[in-house]
C-alpha atoms as a PDB file:
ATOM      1  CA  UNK A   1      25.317  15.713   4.593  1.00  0.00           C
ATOM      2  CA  UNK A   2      26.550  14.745   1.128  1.00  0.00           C
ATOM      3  CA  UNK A   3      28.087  11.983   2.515  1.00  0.00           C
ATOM      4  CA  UNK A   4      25.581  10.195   4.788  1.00  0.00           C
ATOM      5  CA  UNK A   5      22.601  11.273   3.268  1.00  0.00           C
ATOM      6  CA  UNK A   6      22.691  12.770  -0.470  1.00  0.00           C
ATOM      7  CA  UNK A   7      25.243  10.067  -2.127  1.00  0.00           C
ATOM      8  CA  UNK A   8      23.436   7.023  -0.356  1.00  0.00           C
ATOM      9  CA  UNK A   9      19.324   8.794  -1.507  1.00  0.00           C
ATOM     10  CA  UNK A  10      20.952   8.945  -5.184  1.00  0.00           C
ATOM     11  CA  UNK A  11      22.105   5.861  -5.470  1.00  0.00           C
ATOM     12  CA  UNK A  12      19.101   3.861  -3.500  1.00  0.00           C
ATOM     13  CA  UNK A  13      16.994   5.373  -5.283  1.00  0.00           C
ATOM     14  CA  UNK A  14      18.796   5.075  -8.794  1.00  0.00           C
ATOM     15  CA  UNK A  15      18.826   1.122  -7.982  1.00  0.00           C
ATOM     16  CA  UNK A  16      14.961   1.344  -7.123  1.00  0.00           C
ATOM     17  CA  UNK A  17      13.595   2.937 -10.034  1.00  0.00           C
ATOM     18  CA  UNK A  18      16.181   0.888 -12.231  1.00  0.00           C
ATOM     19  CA  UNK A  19      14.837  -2.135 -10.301  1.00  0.00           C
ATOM     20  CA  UNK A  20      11.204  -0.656 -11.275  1.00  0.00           C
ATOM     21  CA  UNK A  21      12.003   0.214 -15.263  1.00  0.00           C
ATOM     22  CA  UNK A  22      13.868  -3.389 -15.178  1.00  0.00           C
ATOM     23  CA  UNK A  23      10.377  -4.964 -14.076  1.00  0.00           C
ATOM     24  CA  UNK A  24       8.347  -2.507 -16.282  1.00  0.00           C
ATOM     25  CA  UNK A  25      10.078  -3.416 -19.077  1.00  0.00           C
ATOM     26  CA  UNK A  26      10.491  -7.441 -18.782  1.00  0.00           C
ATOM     27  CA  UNK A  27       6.802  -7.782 -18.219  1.00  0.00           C
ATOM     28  CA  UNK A  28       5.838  -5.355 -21.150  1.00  0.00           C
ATOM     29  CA  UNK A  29       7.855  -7.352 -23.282  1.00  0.00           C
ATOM     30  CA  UNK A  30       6.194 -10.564 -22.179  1.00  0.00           C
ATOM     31  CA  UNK A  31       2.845  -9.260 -22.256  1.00  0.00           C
ATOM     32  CA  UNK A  32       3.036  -6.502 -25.061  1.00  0.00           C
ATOM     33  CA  UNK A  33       0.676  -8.119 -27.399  1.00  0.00           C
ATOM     34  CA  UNK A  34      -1.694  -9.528 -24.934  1.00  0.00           C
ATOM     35  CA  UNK A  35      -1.892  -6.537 -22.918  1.00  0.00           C
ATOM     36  CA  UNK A  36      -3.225  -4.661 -25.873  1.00  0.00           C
ATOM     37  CA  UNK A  37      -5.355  -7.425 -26.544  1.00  0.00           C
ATOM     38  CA  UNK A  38      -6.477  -7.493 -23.284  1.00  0.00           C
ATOM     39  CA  UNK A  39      -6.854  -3.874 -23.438  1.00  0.00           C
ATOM     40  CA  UNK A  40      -9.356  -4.018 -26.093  1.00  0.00           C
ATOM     41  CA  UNK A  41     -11.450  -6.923 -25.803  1.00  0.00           C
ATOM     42  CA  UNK A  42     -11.992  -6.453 -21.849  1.00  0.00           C
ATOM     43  CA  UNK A  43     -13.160  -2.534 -21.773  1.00  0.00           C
ATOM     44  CA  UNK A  44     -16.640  -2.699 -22.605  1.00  0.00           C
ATOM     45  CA  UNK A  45     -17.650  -1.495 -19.676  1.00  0.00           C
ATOM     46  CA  UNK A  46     -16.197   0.632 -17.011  1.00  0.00           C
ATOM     47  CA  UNK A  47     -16.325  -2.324 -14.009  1.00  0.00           C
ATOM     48  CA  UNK A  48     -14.271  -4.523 -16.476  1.00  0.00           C
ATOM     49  CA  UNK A  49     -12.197  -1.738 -17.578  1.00  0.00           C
ATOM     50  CA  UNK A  50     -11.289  -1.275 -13.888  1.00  0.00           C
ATOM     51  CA  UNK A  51     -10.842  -4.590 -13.609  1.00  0.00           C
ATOM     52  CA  UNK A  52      -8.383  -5.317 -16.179  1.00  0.00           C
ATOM     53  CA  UNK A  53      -6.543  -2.005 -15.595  1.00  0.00           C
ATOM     54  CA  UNK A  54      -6.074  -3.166 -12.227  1.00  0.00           C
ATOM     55  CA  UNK A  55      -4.922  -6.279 -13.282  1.00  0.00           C
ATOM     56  CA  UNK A  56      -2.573  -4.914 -15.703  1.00  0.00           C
ATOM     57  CA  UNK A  57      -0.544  -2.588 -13.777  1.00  0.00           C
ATOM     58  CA  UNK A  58      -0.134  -4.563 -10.781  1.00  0.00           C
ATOM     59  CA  UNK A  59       1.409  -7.282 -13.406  1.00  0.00           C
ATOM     60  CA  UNK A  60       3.652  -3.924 -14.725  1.00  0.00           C
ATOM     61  CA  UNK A  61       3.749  -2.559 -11.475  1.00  0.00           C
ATOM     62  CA  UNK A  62       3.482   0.745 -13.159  1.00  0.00           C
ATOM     63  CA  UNK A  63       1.000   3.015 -13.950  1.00  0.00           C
ATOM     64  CA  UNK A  64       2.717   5.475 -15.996  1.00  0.00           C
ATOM     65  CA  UNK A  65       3.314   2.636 -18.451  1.00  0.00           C
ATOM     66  CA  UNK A  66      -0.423   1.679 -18.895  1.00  0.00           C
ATOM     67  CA  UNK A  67      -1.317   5.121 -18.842  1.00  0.00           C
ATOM     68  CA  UNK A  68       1.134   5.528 -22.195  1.00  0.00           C
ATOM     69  CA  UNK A  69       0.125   2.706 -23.839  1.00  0.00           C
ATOM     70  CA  UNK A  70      -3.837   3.531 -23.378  1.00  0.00           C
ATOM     71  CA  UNK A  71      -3.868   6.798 -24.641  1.00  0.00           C
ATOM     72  CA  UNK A  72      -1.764   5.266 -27.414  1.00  0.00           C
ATOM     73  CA  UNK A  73      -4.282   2.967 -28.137  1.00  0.00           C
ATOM     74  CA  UNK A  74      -6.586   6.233 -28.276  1.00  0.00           C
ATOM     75  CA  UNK A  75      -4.988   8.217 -30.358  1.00  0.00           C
ATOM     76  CA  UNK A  76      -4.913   5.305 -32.782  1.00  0.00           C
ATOM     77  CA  UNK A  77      -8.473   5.648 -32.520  1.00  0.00           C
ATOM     78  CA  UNK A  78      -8.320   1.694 -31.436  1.00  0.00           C
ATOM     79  CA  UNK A  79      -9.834   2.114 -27.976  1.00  0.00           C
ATOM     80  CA  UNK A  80     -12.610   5.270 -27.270  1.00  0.00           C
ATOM     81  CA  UNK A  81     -12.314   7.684 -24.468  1.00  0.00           C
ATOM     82  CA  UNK A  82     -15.594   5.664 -22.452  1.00  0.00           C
ATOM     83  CA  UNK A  83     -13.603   2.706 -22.731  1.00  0.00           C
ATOM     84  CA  UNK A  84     -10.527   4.500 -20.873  1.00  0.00           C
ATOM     85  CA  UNK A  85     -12.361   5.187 -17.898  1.00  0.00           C
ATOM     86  CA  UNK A  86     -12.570   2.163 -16.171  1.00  0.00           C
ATOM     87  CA  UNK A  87      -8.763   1.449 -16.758  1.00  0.00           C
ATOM     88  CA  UNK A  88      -7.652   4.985 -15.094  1.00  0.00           C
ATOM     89  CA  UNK A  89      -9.926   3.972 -11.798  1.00  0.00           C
ATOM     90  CA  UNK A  90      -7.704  -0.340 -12.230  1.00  0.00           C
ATOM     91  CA  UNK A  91      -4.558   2.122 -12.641  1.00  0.00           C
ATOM     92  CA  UNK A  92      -4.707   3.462  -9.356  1.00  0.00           C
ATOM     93  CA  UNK A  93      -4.807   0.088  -7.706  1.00  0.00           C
ATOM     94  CA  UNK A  94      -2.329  -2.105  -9.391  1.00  0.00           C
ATOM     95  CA  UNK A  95       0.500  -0.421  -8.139  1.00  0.00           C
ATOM     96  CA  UNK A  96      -0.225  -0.811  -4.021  1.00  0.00           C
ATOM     97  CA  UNK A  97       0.750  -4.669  -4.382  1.00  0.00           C
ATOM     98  CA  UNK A  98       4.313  -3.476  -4.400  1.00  0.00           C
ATOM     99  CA  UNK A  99       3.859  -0.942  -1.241  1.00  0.00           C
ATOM    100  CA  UNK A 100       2.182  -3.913   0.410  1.00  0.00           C
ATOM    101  CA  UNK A 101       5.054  -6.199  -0.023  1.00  0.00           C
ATOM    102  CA  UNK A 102       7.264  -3.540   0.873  1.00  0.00           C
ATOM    103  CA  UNK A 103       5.413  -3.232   4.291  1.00  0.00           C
ATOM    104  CA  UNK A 104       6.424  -6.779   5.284  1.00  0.00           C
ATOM    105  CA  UNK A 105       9.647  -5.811   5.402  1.00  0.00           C
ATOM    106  CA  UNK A 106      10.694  -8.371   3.064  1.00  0.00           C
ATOM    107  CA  UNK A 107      14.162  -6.418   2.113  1.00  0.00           C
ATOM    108  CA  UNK A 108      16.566  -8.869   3.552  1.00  0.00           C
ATOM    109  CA  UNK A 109      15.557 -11.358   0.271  1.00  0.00           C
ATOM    110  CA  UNK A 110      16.824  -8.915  -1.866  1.00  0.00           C
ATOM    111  CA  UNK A 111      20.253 -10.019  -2.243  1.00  0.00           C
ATOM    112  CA  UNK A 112      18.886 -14.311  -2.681  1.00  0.00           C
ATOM    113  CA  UNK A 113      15.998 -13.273  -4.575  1.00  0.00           C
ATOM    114  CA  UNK A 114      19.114 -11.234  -7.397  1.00  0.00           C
ATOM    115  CA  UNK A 115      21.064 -14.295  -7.233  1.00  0.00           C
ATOM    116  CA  UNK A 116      18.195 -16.870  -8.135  1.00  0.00           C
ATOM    117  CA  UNK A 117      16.985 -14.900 -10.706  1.00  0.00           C
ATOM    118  CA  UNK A 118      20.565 -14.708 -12.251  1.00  0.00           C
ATOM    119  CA  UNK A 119      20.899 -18.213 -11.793  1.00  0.00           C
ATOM    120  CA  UNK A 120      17.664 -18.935 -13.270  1.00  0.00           C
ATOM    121  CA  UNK A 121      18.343 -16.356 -16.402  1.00  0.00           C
ATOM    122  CA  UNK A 122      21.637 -18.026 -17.137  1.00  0.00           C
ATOM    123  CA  UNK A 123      20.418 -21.674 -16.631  1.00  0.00           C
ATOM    124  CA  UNK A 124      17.596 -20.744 -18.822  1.00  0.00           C
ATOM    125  CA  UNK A 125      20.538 -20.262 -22.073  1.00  0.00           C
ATOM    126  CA  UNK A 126      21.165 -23.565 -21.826  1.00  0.00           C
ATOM    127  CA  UNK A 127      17.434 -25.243 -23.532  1.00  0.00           C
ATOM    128  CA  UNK A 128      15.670 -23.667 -25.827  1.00  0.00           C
ATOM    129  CA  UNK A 129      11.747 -24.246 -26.344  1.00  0.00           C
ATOM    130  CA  UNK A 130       8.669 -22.461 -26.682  1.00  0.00           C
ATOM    131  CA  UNK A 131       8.636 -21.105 -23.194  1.00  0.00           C
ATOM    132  CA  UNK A 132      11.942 -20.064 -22.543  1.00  0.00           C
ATOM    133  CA  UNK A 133      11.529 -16.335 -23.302  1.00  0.00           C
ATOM    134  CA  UNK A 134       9.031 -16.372 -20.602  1.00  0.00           C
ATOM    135  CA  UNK A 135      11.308 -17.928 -18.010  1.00  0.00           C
ATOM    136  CA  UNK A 136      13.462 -15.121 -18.613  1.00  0.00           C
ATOM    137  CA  UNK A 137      11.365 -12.108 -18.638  1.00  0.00           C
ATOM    138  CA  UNK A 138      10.086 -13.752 -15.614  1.00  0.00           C
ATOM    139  CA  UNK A 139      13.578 -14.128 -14.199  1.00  0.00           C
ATOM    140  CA  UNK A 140      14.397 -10.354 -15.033  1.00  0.00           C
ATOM    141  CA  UNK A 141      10.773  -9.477 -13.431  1.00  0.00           C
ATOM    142  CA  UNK A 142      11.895 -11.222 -10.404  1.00  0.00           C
ATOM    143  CA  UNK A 143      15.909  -9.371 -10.637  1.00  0.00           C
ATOM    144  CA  UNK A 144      14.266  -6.023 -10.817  1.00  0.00           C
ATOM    145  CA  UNK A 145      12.366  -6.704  -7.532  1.00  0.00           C
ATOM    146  CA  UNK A 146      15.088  -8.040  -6.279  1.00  0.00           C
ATOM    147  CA  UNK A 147      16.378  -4.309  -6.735  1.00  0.00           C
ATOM    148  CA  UNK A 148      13.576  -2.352  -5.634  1.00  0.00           C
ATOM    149  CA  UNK A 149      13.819  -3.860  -2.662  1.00  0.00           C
ATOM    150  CA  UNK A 150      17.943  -3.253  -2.605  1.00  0.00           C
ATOM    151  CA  UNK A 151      17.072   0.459  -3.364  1.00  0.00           C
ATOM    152  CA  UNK A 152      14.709   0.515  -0.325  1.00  0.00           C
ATOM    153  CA  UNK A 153      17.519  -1.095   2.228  1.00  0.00           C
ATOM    154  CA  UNK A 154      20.049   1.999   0.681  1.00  0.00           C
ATOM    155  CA  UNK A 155      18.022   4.461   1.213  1.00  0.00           C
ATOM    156  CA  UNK A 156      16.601   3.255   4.680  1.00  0.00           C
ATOM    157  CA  UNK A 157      20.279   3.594   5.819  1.00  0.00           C
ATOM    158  CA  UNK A 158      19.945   7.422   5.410  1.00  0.00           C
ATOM    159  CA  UNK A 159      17.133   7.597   7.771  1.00  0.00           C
ATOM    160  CA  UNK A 160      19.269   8.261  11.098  1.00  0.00           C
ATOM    161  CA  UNK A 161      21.593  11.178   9.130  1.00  0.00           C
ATOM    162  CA  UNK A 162      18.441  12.391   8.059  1.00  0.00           C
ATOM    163  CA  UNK A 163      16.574  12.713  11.481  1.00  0.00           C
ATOM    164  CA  UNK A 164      19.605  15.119  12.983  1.00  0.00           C
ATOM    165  CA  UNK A 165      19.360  17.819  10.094  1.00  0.00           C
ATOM    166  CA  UNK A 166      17.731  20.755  10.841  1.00  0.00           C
ATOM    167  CA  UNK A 167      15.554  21.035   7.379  1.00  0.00           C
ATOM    168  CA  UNK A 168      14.135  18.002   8.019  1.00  0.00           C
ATOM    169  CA  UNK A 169      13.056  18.869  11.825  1.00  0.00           C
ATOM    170  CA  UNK A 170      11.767  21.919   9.905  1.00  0.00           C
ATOM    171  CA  UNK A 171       9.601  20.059   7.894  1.00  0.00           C
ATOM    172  CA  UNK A 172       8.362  17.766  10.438  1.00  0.00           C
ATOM    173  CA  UNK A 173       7.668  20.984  12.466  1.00  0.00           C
ATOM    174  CA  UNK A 174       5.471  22.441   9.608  1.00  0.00           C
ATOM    175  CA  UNK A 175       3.780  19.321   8.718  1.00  0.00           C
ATOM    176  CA  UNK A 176       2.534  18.976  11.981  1.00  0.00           C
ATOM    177  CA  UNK A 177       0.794  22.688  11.942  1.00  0.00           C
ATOM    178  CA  UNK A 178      -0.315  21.957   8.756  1.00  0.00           C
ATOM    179  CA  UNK A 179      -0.304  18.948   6.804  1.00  0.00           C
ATOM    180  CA  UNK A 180      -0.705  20.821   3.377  1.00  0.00           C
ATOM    181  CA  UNK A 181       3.167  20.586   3.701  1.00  0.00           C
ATOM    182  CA  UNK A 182       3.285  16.525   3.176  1.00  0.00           C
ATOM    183  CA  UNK A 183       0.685  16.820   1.291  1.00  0.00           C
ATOM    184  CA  UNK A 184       3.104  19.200  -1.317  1.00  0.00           C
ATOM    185  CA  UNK A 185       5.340  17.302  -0.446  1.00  0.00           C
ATOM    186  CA  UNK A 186       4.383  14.178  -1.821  1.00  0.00           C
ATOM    187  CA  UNK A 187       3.561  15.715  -4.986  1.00  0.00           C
ATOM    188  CA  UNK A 188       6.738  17.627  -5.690  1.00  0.00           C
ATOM    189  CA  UNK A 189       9.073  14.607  -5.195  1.00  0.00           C
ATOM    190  CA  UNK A 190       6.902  12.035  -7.335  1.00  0.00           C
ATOM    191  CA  UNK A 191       6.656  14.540  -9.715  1.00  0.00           C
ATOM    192  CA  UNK A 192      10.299  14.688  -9.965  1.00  0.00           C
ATOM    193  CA  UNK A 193      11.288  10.692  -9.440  1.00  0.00           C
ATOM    194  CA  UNK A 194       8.259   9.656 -11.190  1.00  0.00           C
ATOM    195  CA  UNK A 195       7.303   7.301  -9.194  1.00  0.00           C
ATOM    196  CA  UNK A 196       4.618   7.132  -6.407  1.00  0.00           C
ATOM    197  CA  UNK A 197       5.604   3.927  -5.428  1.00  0.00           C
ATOM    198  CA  UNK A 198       9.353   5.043  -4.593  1.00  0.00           C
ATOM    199  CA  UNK A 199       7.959   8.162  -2.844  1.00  0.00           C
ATOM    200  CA  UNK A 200       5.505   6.355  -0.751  1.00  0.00           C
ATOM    201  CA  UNK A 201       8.499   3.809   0.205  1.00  0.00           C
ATOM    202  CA  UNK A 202      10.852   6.214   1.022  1.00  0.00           C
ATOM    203  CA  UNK A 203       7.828   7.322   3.784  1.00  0.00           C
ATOM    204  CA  UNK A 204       6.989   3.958   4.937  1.00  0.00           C
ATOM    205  CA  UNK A 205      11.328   4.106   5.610  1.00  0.00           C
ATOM    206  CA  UNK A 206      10.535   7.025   7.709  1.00  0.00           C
ATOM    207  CA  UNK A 207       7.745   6.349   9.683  1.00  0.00           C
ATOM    208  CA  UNK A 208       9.361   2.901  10.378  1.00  0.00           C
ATOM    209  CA  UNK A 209      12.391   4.830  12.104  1.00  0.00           C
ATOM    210  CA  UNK A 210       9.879   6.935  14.030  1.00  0.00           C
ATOM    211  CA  UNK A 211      10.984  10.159  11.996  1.00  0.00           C
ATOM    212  CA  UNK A 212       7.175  11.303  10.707  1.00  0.00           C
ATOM    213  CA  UNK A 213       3.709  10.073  12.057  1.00  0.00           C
ATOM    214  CA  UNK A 214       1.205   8.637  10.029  1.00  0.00           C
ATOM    215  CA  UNK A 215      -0.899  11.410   9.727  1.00  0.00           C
ATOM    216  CA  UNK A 216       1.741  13.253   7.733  1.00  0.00           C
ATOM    217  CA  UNK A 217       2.754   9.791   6.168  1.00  0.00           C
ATOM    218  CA  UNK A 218      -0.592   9.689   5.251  1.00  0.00           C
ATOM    219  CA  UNK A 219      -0.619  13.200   3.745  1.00  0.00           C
ATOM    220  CA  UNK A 220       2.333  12.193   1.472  1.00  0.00           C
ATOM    221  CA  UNK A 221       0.630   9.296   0.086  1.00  0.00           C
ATOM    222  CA  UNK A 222      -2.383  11.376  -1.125  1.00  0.00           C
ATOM    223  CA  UNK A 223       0.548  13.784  -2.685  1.00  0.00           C
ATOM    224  CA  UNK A 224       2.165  10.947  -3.970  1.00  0.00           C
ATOM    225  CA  UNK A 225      -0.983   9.856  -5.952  1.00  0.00           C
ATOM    226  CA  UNK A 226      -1.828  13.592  -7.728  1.00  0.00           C
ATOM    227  CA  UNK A 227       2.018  13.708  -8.569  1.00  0.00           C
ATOM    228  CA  UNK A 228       2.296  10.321 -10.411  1.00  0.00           C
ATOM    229  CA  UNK A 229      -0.256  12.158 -12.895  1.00  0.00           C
ATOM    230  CA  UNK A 230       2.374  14.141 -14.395  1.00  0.00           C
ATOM    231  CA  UNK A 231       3.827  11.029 -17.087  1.00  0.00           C
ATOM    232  CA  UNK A 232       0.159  10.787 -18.668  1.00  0.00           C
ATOM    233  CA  UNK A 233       0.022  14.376 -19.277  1.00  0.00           C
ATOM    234  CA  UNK A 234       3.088  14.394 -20.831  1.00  0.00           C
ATOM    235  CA  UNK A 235       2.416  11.318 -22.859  1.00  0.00           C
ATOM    236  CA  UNK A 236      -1.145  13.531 -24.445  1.00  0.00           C
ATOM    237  CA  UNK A 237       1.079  16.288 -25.431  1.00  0.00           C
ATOM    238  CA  UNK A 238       0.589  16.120 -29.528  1.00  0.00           C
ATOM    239  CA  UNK A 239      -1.913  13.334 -29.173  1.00  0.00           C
ATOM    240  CA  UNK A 240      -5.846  13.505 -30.145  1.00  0.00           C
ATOM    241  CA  UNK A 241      -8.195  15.385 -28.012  1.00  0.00           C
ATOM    242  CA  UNK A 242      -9.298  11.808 -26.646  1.00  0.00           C
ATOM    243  CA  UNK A 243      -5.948  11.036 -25.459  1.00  0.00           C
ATOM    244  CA  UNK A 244      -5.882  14.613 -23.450  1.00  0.00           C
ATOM    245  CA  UNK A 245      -9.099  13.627 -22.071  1.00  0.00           C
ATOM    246  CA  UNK A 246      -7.797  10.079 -21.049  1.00  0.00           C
ATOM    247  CA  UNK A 247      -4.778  12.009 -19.363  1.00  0.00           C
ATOM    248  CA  UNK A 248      -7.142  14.809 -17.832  1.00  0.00           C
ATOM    249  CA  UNK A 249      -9.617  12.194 -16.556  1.00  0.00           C
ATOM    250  CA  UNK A 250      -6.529  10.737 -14.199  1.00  0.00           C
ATOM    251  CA  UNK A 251      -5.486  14.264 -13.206  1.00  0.00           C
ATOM    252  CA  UNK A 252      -9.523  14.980 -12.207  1.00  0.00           C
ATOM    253  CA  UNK A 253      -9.317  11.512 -10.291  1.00  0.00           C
ATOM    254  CA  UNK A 254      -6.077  11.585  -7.949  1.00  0.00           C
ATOM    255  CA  UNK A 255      -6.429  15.345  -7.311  1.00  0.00           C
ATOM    256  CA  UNK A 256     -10.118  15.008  -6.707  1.00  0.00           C
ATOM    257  CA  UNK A 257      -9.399  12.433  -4.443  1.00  0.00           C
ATOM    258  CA  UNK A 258      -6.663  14.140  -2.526  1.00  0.00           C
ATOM    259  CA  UNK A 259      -8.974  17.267  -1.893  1.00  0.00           C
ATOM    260  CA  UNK A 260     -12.046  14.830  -1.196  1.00  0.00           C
ATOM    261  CA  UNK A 261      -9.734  12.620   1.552  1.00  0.00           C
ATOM    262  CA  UNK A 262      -7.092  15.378   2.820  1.00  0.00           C
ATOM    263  CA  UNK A 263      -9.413  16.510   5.593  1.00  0.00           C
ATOM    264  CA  UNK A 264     -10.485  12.820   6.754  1.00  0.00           C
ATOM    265  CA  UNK A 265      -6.793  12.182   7.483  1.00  0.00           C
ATOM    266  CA  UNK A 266      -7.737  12.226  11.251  1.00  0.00           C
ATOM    267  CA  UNK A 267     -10.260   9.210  10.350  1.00  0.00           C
ATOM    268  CA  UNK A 268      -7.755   7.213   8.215  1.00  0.00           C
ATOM    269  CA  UNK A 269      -4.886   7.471  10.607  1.00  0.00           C
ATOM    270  CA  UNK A 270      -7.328   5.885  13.292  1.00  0.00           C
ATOM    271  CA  UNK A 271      -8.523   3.478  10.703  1.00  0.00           C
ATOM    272  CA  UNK A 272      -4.931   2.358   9.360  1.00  0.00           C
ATOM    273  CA  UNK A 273      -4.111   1.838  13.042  1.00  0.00           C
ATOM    274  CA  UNK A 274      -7.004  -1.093  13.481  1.00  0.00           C
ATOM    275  CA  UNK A 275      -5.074  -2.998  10.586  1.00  0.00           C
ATOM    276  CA  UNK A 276      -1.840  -2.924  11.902  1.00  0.00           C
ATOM    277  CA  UNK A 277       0.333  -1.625  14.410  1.00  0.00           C
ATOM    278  CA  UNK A 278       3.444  -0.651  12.751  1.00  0.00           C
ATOM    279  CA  UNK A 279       3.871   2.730  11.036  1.00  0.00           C
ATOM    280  CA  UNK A 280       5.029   1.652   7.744  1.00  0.00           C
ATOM    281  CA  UNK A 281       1.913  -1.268   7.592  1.00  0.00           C
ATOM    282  CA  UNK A 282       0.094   1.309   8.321  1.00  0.00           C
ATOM    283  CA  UNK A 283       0.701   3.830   5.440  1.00  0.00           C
ATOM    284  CA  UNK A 284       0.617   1.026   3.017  1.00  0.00           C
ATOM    285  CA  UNK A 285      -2.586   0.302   3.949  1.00  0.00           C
ATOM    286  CA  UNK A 286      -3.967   3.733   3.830  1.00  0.00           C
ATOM    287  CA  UNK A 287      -2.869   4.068   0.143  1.00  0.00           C
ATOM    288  CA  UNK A 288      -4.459   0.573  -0.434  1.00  0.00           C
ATOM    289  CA  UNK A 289      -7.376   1.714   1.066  1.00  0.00           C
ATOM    290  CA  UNK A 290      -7.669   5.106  -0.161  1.00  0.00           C
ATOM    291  CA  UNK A 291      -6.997   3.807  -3.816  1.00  0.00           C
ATOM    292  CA  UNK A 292      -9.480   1.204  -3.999  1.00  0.00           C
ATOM    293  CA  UNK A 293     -12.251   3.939  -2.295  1.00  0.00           C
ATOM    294  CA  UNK A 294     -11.349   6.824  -4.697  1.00  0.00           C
ATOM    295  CA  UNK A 295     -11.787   4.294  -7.502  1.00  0.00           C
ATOM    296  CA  UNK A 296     -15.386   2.840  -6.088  1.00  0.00           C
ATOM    297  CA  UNK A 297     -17.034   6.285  -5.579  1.00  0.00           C
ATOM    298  CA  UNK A 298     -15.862   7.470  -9.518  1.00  0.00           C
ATOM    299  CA  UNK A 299     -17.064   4.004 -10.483  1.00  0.00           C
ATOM    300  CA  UNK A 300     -20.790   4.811 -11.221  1.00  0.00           C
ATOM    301  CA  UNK A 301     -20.186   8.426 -12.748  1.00  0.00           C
ATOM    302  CA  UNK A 302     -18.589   6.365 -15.718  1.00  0.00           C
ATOM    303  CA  UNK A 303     -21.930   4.657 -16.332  1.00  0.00           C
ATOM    304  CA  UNK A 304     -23.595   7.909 -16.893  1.00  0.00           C
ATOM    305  CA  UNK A 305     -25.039   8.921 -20.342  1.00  0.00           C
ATOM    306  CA  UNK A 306     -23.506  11.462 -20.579  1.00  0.00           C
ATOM    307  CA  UNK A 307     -20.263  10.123 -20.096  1.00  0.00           C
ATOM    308  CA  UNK A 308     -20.314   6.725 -21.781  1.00  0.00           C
ATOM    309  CA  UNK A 309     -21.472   8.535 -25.352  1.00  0.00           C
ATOM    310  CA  UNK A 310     -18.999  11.357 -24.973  1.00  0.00           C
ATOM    311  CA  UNK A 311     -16.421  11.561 -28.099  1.00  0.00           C
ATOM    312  CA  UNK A 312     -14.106  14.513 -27.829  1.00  0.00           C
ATOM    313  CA  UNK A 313     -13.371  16.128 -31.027  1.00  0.00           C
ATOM    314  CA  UNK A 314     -10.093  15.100 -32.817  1.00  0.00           C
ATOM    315  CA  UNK A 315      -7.643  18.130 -32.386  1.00  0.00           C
END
């Protein structure tokens, strides 16, 4: 077991989510300023907030990264709580372009797509100009997908050790009495990876080998989505009351969402299975799907009174 499953799942996924932070990190410093910018100037209301929060993690490919720098911005009484909302609903669909690459099974460019951004890095050394720093954050963007998609192929190749152990059959065996179980699931292991995106691969992996069905696959991805909530909390802790809000207000929207969508899994299943016939396609799509809906439906409650003049009190 150590051998063939637990060694392999560390290191695929150490190489994903260093593939993810490598991405994270050369696009942030790219688009550090602008973002902000950005940030600021396109929040004025909640459909443009969604908009450009949309827009700005699926260029970051991470939401825990916009969620820290917005209720930055907050606390630094820069950007109000109202003007928050509409990025939280953008957050929750920027990050389902990667999942969607993912399900084209694209992994077998990992290995070119490393070397040409190497090549492109180093070749990049030899001018200098006003755009070279973006060739290379570009060309370390492109490396760290490169990666992701290496950690994906590593941990795939645990998937047939992992369907003979008897605590997985277990789980598969609960799930499909209750799907509360994937559902947990989901939550517990982005919780502890932080990151959705790596959780919700790691299912597409196993529906792909036939391990779970799509209605539990499906189940994970809702869990997946409440347990990516966890980094904004902990980025609030000492903040303003605004910030808390801004990190509360994405808690009240994924698990809201998961409780409003668990028991129409029946109806996405069939639905995910109209837009394509493999497993893995098909849980991609779900989480597309089901982000973009949860989003729409919390859309107009942000253009509420109510809402759009609230001010929490500074703690």
């Amino acid at each position: 077991m150590v051998v063939h499953i637990l060694l392999p799942l560390a290191g695929g996924l150490a190489v994903f989510l260093f593939g993810m932070k490598v991405m994270e990190l050369a696009l942030h410093r790219w688009a550090k300023d602008t973002l902000k910018n950005i940030l600021v100037r396109y929040t004025k209301t909640p459909l443009r907030g969604l908009a450009t929060g949309t827009i700005a993690t699926a260029l970051l490919q991470s939401s825990s990264a916009v969620s820290v720098i917005t209720i930055g911005l907050v606390n630094a009484e820069i950007l109000t709580f109202p003007q928050t909302l509409g990025i939280v609903l953008g957050m929750n669909i920027g990050p389902t372009v990667t999942t969607e690459l993912i399900s084209l099974n694209i992994q077998s460019l990992a290995v070119p797509l490393l070397i040409g951004s190497f090549l492109l890095w180093m070749f990049s050394w030899l001018f200098s100009g006003r755009n070279i720093p973006i060739v290379r954050s570009v060309s370390l963007a492109v490396s760290g997908f490169a990666c992701v998609l290496l950690g994906i192929t590593i941990m795939q190749s645990i998937l047939p050790a992992l369907k003979s152990e008897g605590m997985f059959a277990w789980f598969v065996e609960q799930s499909q009495r209750s799907l509360l179980w994937a559902l947990i699931a989901g939550v517990c292991v982005t919780a502890v990876i932080q990151s959705s995106t790596a959780a919700i691969a790691m299912t597409m992996g196993l529906a792909s080998m036939g391990a779970i069905g799509a209605d539990v696959g499906i189940a994970i991805v809702l869990g997946a989505n409440a347990g990516t909530c966890l980094t904004a909390l902990i980025a609030s802790v000492g903040g303003s009351r605004a910030g808390q809000w801004v990190a509360w207000s994405h808690v009240i929207l994924n698990v809201g969402g998961a409780v409003l969508f668990f028991p129409l899994i029946p109806l996405l299943e069939q639905f995910a299975s109209w837009l394509s016939p493999h497993l893995s396609g098909q849980i991609a799509h779900t989480q597309t799907f089901y982000n973009i809906a949860c989003s729409l439906i919390a859309l107009p409650l942000c253009y509420l009174p109510v809402i759009r003049s609230f001010s929490p009190v500074k703690s």
